[in-house]
C-alpha atoms as a PDB file:
ATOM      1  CA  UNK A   1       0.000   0.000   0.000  1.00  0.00           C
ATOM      2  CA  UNK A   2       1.607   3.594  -1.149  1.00  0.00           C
ATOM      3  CA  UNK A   3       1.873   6.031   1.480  1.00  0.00           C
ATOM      4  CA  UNK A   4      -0.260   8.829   0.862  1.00  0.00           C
ATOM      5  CA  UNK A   5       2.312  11.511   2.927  1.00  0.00           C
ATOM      6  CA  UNK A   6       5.243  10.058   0.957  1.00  0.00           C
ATOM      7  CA  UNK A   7       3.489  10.727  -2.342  1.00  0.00           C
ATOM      8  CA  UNK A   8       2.211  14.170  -1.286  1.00  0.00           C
ATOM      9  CA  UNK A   9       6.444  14.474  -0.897  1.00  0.00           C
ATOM     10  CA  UNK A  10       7.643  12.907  -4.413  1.00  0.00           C
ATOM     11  CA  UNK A  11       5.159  15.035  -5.918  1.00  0.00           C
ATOM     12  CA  UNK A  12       5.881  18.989  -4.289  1.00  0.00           C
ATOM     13  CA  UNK A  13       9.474  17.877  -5.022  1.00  0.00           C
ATOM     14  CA  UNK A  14       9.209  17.541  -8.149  1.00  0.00           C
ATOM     15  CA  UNK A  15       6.759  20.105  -8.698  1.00  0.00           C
ATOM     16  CA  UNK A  16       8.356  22.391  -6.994  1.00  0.00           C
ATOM     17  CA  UNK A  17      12.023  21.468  -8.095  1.00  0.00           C
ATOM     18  CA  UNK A  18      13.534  21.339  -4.603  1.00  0.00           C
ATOM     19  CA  UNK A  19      13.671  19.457  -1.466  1.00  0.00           C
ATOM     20  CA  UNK A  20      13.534  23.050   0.236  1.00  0.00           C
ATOM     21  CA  UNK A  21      10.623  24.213  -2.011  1.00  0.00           C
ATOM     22  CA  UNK A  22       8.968  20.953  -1.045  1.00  0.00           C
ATOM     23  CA  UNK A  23       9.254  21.194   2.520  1.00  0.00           C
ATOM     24  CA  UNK A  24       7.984  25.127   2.174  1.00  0.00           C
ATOM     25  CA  UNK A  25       4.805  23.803   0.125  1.00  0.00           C
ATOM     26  CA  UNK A  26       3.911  21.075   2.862  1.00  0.00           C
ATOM     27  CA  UNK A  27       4.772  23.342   5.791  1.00  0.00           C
ATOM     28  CA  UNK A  28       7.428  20.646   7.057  1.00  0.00           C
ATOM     29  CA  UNK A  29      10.920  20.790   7.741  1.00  0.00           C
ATOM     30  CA  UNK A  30      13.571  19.977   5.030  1.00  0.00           C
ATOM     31  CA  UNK A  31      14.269  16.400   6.956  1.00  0.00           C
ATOM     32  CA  UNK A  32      10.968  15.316   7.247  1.00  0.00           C
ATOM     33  CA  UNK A  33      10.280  15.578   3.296  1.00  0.00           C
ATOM     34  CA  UNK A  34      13.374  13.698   2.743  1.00  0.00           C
ATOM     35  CA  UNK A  35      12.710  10.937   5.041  1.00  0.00           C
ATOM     36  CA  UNK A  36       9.620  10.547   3.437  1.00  0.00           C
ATOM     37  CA  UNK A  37      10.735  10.451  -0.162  1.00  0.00           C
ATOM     38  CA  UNK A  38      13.835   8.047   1.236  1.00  0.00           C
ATOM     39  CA  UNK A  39      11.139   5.907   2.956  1.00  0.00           C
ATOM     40  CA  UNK A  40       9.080   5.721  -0.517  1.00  0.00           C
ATOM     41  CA  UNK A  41      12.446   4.580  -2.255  1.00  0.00           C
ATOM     42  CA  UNK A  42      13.027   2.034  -0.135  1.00  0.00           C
ATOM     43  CA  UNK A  43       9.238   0.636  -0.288  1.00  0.00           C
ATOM     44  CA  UNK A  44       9.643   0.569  -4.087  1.00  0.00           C
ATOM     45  CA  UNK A  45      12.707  -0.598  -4.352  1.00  0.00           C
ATOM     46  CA  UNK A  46      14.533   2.148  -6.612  1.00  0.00           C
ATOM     47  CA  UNK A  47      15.178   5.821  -7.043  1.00  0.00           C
ATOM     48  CA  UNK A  48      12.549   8.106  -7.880  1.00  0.00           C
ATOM     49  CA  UNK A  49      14.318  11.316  -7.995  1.00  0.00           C
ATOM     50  CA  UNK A  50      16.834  12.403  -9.278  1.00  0.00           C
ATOM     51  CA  UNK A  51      19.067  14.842  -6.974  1.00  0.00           C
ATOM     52  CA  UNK A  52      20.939  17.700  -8.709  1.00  0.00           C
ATOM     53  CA  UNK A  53      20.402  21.728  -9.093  1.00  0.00           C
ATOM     54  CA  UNK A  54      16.722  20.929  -9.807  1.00  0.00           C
ATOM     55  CA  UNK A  55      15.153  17.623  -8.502  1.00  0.00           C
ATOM     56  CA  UNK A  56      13.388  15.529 -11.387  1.00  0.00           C
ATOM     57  CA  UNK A  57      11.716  12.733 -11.341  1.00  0.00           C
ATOM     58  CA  UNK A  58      13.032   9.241 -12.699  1.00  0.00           C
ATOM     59  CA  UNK A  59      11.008   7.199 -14.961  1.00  0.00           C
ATOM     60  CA  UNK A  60       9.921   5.092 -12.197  1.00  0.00           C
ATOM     61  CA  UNK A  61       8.755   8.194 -10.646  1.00  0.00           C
ATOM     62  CA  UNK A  62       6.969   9.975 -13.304  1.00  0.00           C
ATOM     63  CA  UNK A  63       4.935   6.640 -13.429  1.00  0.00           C
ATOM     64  CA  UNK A  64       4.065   7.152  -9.673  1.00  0.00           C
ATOM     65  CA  UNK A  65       3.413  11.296 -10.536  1.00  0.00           C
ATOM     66  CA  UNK A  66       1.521  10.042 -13.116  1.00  0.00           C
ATOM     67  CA  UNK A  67      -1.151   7.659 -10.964  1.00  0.00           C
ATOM     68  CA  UNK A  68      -0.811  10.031  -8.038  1.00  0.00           C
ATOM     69  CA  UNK A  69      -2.296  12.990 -10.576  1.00  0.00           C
ATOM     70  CA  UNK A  70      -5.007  10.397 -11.830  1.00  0.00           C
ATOM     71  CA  UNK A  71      -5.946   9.051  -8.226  1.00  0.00           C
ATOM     72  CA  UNK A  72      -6.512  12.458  -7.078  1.00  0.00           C
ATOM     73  CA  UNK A  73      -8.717  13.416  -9.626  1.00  0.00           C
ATOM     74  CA  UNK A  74     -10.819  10.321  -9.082  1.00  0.00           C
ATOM     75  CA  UNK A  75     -10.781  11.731  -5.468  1.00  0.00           C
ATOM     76  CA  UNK A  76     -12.098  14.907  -6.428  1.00  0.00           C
ATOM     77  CA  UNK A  77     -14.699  12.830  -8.924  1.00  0.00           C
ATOM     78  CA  UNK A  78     -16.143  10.919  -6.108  1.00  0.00           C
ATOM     79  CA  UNK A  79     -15.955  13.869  -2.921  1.00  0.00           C
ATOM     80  CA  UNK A  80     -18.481  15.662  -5.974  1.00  0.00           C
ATOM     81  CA  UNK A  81     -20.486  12.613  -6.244  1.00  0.00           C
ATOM     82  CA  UNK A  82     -20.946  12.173  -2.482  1.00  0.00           C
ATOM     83  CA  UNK A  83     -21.476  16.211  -1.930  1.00  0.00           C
ATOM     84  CA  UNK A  84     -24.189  15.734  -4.774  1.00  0.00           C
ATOM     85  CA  UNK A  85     -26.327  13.358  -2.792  1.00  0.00           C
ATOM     86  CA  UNK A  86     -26.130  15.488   0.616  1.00  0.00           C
ATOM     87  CA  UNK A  87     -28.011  17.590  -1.416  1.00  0.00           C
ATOM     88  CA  UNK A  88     -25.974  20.321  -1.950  1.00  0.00           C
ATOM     89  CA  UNK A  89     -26.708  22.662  -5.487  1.00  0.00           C
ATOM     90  CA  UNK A  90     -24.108  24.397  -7.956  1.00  0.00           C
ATOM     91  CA  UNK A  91     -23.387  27.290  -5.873  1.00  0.00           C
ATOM     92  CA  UNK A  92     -22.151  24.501  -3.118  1.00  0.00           C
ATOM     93  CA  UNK A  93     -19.288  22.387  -3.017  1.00  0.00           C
ATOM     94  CA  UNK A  94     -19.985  20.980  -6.065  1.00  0.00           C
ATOM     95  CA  UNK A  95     -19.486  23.874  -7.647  1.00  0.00           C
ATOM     96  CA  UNK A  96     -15.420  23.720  -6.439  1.00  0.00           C
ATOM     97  CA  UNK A  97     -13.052  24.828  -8.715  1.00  0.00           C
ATOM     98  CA  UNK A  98     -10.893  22.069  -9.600  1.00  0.00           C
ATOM     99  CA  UNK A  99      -7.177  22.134 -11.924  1.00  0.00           C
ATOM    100  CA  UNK A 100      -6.014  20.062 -14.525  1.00  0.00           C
ATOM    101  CA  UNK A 101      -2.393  20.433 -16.117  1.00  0.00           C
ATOM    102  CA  UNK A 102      -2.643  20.014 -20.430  1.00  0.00           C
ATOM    103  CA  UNK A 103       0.294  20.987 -22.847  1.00  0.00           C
ATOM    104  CA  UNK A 104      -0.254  22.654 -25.828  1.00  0.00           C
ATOM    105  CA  UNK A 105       1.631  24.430 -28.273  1.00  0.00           C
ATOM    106  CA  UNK A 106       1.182  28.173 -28.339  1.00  0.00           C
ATOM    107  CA  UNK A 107      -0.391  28.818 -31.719  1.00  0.00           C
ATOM    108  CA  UNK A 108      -3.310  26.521 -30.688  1.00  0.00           C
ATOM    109  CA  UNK A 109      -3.857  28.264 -27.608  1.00  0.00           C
ATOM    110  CA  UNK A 110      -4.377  31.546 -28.581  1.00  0.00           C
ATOM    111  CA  UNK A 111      -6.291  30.274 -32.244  1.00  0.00           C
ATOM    112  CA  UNK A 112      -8.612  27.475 -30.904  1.00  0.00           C
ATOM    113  CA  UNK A 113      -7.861  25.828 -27.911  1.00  0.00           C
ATOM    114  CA  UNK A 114      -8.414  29.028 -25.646  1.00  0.00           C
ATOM    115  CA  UNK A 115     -11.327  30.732 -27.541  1.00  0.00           C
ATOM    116  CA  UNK A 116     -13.050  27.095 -28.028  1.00  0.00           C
ATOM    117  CA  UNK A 117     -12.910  25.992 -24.190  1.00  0.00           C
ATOM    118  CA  UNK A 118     -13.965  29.094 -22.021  1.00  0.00           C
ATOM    119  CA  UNK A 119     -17.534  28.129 -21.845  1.00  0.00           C
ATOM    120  CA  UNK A 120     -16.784  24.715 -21.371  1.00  0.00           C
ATOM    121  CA  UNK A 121     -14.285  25.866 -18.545  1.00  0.00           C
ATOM    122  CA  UNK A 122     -16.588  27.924 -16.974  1.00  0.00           C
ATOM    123  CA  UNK A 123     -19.790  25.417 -17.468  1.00  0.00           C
ATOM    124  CA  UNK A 124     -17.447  22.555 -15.700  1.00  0.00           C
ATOM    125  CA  UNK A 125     -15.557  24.921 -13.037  1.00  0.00           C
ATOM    126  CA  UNK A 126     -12.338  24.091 -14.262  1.00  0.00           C
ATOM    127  CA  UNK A 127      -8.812  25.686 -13.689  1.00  0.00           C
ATOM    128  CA  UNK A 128      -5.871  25.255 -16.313  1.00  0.00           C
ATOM    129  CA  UNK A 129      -2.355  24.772 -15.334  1.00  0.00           C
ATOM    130  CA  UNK A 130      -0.812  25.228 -19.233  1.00  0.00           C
ATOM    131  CA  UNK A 131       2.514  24.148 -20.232  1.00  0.00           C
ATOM    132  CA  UNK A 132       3.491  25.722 -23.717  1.00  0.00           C
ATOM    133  CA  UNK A 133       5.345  23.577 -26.247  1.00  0.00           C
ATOM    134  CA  UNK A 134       5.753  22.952 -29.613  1.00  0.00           C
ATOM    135  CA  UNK A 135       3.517  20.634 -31.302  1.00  0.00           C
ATOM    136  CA  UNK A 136       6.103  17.755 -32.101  1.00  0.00           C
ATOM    137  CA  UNK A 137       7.091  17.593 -27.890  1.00  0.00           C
ATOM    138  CA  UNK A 138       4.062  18.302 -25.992  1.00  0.00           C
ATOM    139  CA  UNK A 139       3.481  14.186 -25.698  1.00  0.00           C
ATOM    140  CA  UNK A 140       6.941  14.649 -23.743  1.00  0.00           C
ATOM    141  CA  UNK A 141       5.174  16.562 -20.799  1.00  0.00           C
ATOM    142  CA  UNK A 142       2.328  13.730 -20.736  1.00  0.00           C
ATOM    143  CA  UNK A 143       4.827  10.871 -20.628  1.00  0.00           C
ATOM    144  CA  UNK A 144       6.228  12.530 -17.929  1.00  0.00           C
ATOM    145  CA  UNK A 145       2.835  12.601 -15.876  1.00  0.00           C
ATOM    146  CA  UNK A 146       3.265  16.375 -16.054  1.00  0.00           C
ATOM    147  CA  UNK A 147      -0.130  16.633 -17.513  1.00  0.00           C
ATOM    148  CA  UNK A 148      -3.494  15.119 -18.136  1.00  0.00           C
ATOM    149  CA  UNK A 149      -3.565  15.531 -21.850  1.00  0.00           C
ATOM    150  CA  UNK A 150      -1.953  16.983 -24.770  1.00  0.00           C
ATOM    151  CA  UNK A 151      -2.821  18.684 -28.296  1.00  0.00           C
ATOM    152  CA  UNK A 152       0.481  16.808 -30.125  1.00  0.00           C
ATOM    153  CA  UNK A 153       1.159  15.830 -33.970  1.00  0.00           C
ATOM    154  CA  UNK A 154       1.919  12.282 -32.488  1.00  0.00           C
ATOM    155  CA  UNK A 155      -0.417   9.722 -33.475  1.00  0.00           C
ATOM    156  CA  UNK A 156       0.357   6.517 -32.361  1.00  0.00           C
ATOM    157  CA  UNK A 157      -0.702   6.501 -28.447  1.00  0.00           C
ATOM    158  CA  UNK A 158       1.131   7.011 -25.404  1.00  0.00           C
ATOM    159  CA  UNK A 159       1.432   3.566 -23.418  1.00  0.00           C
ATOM    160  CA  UNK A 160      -1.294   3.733 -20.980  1.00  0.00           C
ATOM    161  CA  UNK A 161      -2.948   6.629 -23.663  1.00  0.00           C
ATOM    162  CA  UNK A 162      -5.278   7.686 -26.367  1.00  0.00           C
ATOM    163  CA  UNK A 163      -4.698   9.509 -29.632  1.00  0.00           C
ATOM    164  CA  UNK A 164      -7.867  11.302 -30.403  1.00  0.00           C
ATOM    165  CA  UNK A 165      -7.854  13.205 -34.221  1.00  0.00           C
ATOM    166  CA  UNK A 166      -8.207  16.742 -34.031  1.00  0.00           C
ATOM    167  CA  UNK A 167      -7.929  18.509 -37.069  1.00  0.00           C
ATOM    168  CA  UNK A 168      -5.598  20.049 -39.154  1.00  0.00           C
ATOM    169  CA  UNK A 169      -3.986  23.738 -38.587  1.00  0.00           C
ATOM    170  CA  UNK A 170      -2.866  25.264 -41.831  1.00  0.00           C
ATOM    171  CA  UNK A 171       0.609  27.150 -41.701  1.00  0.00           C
ATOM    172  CA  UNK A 172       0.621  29.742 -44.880  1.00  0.00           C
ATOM    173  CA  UNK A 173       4.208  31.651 -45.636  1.00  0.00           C
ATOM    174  CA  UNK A 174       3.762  35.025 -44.796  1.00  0.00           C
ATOM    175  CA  UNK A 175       5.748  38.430 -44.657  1.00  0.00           C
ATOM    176  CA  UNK A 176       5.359  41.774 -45.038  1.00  0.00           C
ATOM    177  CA  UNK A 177       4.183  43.797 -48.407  1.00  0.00           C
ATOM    178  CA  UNK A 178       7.059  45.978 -48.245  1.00  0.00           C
ATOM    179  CA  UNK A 179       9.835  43.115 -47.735  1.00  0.00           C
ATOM    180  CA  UNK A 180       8.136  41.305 -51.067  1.00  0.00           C
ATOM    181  CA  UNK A 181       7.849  44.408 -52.836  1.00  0.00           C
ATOM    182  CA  UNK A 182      11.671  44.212 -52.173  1.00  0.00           C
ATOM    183  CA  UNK A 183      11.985  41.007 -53.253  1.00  0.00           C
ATOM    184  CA  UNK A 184       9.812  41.283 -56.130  1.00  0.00           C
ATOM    185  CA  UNK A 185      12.348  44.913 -57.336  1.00  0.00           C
ATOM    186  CA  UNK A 186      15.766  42.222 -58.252  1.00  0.00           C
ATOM    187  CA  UNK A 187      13.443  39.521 -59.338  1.00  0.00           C
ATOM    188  CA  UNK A 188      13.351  38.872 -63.289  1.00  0.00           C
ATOM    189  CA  UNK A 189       9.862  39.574 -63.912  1.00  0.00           C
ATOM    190  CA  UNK A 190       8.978  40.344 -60.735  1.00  0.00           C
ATOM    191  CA  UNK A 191       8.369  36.680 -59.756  1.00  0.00           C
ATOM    192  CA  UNK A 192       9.705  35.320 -56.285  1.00  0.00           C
ATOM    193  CA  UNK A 193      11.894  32.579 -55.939  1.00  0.00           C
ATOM    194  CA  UNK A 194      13.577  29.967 -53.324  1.00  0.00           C
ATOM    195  CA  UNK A 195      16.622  32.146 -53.120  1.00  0.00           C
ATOM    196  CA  UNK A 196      14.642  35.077 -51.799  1.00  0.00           C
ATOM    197  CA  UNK A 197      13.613  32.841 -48.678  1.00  0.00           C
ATOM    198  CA  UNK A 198      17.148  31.827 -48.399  1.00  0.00           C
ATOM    199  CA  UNK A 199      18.612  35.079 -48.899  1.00  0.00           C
ATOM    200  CA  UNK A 200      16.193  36.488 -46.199  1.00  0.00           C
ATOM    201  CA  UNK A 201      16.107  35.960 -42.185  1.00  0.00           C
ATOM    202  CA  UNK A 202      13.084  33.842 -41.111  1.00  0.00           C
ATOM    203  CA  UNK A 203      10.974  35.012 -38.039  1.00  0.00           C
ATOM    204  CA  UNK A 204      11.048  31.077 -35.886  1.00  0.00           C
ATOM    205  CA  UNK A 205       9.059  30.754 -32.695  1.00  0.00           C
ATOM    206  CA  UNK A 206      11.785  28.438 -31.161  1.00  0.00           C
ATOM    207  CA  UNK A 207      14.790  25.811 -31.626  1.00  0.00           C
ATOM    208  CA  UNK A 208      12.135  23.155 -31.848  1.00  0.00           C
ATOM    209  CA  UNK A 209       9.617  24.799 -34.482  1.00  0.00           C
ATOM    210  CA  UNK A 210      10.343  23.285 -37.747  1.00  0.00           C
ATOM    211  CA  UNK A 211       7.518  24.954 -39.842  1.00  0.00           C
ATOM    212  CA  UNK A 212       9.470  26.818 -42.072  1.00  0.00           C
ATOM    213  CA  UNK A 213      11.902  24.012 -43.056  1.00  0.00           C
ATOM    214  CA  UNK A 214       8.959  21.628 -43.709  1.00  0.00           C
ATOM    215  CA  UNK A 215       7.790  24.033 -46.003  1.00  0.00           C
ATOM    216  CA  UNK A 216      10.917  24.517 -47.671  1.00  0.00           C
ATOM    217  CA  UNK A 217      11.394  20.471 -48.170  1.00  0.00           C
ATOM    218  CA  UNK A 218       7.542  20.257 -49.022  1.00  0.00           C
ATOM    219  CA  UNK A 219       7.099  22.724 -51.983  1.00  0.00           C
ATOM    220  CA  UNK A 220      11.014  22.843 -53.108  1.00  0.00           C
ATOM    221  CA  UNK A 221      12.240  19.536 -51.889  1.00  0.00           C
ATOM    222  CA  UNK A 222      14.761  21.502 -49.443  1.00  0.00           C
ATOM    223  CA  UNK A 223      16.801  19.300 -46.708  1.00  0.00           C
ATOM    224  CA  UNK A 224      18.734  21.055 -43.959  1.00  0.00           C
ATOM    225  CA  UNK A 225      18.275  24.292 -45.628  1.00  0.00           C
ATOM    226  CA  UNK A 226      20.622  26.779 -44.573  1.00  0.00           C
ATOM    227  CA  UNK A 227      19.014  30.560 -43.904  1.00  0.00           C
ATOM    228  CA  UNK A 228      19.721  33.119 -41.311  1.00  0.00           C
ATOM    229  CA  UNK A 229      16.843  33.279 -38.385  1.00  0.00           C
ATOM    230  CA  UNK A 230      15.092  35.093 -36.199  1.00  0.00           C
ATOM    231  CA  UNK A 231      13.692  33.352 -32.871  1.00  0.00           C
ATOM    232  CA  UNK A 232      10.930  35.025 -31.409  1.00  0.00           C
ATOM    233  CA  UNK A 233       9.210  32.432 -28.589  1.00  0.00           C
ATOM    234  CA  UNK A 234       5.894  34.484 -28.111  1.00  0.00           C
ATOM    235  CA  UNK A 235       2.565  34.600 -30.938  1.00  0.00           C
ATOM    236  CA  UNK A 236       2.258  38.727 -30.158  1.00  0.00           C
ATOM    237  CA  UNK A 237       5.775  39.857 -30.939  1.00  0.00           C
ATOM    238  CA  UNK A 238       6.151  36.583 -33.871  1.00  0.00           C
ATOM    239  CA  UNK A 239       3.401  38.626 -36.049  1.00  0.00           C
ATOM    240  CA  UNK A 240       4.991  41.988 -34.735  1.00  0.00           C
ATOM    241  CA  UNK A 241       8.974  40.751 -36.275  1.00  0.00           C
ATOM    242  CA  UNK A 242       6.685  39.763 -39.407  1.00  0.00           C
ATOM    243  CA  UNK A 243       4.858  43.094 -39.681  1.00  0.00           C
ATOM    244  CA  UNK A 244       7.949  45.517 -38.942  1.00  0.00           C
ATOM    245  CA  UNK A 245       9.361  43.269 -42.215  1.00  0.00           C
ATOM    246  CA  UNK A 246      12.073  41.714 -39.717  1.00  0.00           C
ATOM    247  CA  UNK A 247      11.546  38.444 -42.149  1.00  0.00           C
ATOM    248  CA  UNK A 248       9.438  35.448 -43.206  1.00  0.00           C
ATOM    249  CA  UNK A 249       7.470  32.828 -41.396  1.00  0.00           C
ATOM    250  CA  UNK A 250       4.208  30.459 -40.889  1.00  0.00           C
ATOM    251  CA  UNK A 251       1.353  31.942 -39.847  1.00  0.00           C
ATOM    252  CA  UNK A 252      -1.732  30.029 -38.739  1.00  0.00           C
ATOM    253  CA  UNK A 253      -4.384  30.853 -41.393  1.00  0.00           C
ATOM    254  CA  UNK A 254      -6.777  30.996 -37.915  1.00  0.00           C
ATOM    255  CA  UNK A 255      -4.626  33.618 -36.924  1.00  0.00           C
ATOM    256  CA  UNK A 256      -4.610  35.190 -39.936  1.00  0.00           C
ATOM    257  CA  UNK A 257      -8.572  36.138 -39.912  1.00  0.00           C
ATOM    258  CA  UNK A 258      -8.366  38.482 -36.828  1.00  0.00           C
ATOM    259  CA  UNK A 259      -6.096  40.727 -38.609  1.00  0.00           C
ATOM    260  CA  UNK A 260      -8.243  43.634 -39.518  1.00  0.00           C
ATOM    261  CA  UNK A 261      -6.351  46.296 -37.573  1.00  0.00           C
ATOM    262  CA  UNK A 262      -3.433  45.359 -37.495  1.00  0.00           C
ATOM    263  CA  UNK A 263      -0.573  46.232 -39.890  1.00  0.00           C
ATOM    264  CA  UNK A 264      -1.450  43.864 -43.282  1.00  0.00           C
ATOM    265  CA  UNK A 265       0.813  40.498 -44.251  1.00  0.00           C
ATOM    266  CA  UNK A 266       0.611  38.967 -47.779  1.00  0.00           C
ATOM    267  CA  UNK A 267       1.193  35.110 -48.683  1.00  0.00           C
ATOM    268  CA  UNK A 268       5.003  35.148 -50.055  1.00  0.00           C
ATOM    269  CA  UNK A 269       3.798  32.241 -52.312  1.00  0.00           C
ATOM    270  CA  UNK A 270       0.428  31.968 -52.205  1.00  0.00           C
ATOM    271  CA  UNK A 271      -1.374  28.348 -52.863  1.00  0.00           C
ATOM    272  CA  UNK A 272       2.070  27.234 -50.597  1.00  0.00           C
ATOM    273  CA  UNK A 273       1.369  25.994 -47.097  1.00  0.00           C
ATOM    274  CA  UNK A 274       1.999  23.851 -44.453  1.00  0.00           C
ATOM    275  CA  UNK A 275      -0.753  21.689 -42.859  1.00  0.00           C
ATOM    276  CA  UNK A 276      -0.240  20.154 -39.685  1.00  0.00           C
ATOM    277  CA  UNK A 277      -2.780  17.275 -38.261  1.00  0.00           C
ATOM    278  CA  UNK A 278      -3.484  17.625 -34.437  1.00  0.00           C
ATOM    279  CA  UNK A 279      -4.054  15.113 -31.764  1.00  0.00           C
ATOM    280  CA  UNK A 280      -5.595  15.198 -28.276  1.00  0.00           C
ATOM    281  CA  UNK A 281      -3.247  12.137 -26.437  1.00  0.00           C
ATOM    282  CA  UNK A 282      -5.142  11.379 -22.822  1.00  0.00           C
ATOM    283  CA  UNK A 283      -4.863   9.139 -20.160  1.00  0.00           C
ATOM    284  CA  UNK A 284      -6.966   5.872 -21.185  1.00  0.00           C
ATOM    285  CA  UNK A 285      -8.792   5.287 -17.890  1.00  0.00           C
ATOM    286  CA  UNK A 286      -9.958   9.326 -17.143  1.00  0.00           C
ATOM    287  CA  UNK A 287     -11.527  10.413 -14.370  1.00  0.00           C
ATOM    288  CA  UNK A 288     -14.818  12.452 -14.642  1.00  0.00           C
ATOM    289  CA  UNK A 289     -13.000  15.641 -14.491  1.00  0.00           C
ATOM    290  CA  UNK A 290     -10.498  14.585 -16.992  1.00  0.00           C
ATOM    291  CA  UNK A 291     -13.297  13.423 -19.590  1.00  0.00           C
ATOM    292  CA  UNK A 292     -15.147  16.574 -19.348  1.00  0.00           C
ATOM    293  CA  UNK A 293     -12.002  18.529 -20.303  1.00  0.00           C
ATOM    294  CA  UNK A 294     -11.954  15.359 -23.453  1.00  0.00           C
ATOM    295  CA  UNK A 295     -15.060  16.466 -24.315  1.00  0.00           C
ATOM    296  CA  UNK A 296     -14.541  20.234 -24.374  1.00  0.00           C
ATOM    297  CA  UNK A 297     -11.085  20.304 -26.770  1.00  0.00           C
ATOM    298  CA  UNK A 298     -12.686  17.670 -29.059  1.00  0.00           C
ATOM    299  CA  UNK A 299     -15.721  20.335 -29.359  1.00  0.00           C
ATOM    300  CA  UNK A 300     -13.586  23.392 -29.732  1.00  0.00           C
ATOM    301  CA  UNK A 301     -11.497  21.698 -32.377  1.00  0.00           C
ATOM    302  CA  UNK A 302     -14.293  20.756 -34.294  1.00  0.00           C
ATOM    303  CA  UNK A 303     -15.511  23.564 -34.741  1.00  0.00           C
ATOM    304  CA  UNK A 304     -12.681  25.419 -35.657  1.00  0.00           C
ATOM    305  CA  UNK A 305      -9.761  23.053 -37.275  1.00  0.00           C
ATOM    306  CA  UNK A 306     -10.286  21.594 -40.727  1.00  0.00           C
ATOM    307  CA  UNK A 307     -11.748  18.418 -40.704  1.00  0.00           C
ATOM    308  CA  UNK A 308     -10.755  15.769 -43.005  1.00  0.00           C
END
């Protein structure tokens, strides 16, 4: 039988990064959280943290994050359940707010995932604890037991998971008017070509975003394409880089609808783009809670993703 206390520990330790942080978050002193996480090793037999700068968890004990995450949200399923037959209506306990961790990559967020789930969020009185990352890595974050659920590009399930089909997010190559009226001035007939894009700095989100050189190996069979870049890790000041004419990049066409006041972008090639099918990855065995939140992104993505 797992010790409750000792699983409270593992889990503020890693959450927190820290034996110290830890012991801060479950008002005990610095010894007692590592006797209890020292205790839980020796019950299971192996380490479950590892110790350095920042405290992380070991496969072993992402597995154990992992069911301790899922058996408190069953908790929190049945304490409803039970505070539903006392009788008590939505302005009671019921009503709790209650948090789930997801990872999703920023330009869903702030083009469908956000805009799609408040009602559902407020409806189900649910809190969001979002961890931002690109499309291609967010499954790392629920392998770790970091989260709940994921919007990834993986398909083939998680062990223990479920890859749900989304949608697909189109990616179209964008920049400003003046830049390609630039381009367009040492261009024989004014027509664009590969070596503008490869002459020219592209605005990047991150290291990890690859957009821009999966359109560059889609439409012009490009590999390892060299080409200076910008890196610009946030959606507001990505479209700002794009609009001062700071370079080129992929733009979600969802994104590229709310654009009315703000300074215009024009496709560099238009007819070119990038589209990227989604996934929701989840636990297999959810609780309530967890399916609720299923529900909700597979709603919100329907109705604004392209469906096959």
């Amino acid at each position: 039988m797992l010790d409750a206390r000792q699983l409270d520990a593992l889990a503020a330790v890693i959450e927190h990064g820290s034996f110290s942080g830890a012991a801060k978050a479950l008002n005990l002193t610095l010894a007692a959280v590592s006797l209890r996480i020292k205790a839980l090793e020796d019950s299971m037999g192996q380490r479950l943290l590892v110790r350095g700068k920042v405290a992380r968890a070991t496969p072993a004990g992402q597995t154990l994050l992992a069911h301790l995450r899922q058996v408190r949200l069953m908790e929190a399923d049945l304490l409803g359940t039970l505070d539903g037959q006392q009788g008590h209506g939505a302005t009671g306990k019921s009503a709790q707010l209650r948090s789930l961790s997801v990872a999703v990559n920023a330009d869903s967020l702030t083009s469908w995932f956000l805009p799609g789930m408040a009602a559902s969020l407020r409806k189900h009185h649910l809190l969001l604890e979002i961890v931002i990352d690109d499309q291609d890595h967010t499954h790392d974050a629920l392998q770790s037991g970091d989260v709940s659920g994921c919007v990834t590009t993986l398909a083939e399930p998680l062990r223990g998971c479920v890859a749900e089909p989304l949608g697909t997010m189109r990616y179209c190559c964008m920049a400003a008017p003046a830049l390609i009226a630039q381009w367009k001035k040492g261009a024989s007939k004014g027509a664009l070509s590969i070596h503008h894009l490869l002459e020219s700095p592209a605005v990047i989100f991150n290291r990890k975003d690859a957009l821009q050189d999966t359109f560059l190996e889609q439409h012009f069979e490009l590999r390892n394409a060299s080409y200076p870049r910008h890196f610009v890790p946030a959606v507001d000041a990505f479209e700002v880089a794009l609009e001062l004419g700071m370079g080129w990049g992929m733009v979600p066409e969802l994104l590229l609808a709310g654009r009315a006041h703000r300074p215009p972008l024009a496709e560099v090639l238009p007819g070119r783009y990038v589209d990227v099918a989604l996934y929701w990855q989840h636990w297999a065995r959810e609780p309530v809670l967890a399916q609720r939140l299923t529900r909700a992104v597979k709603d919100a993505a329907r109705d604004r993703l392209r469906q096959a």
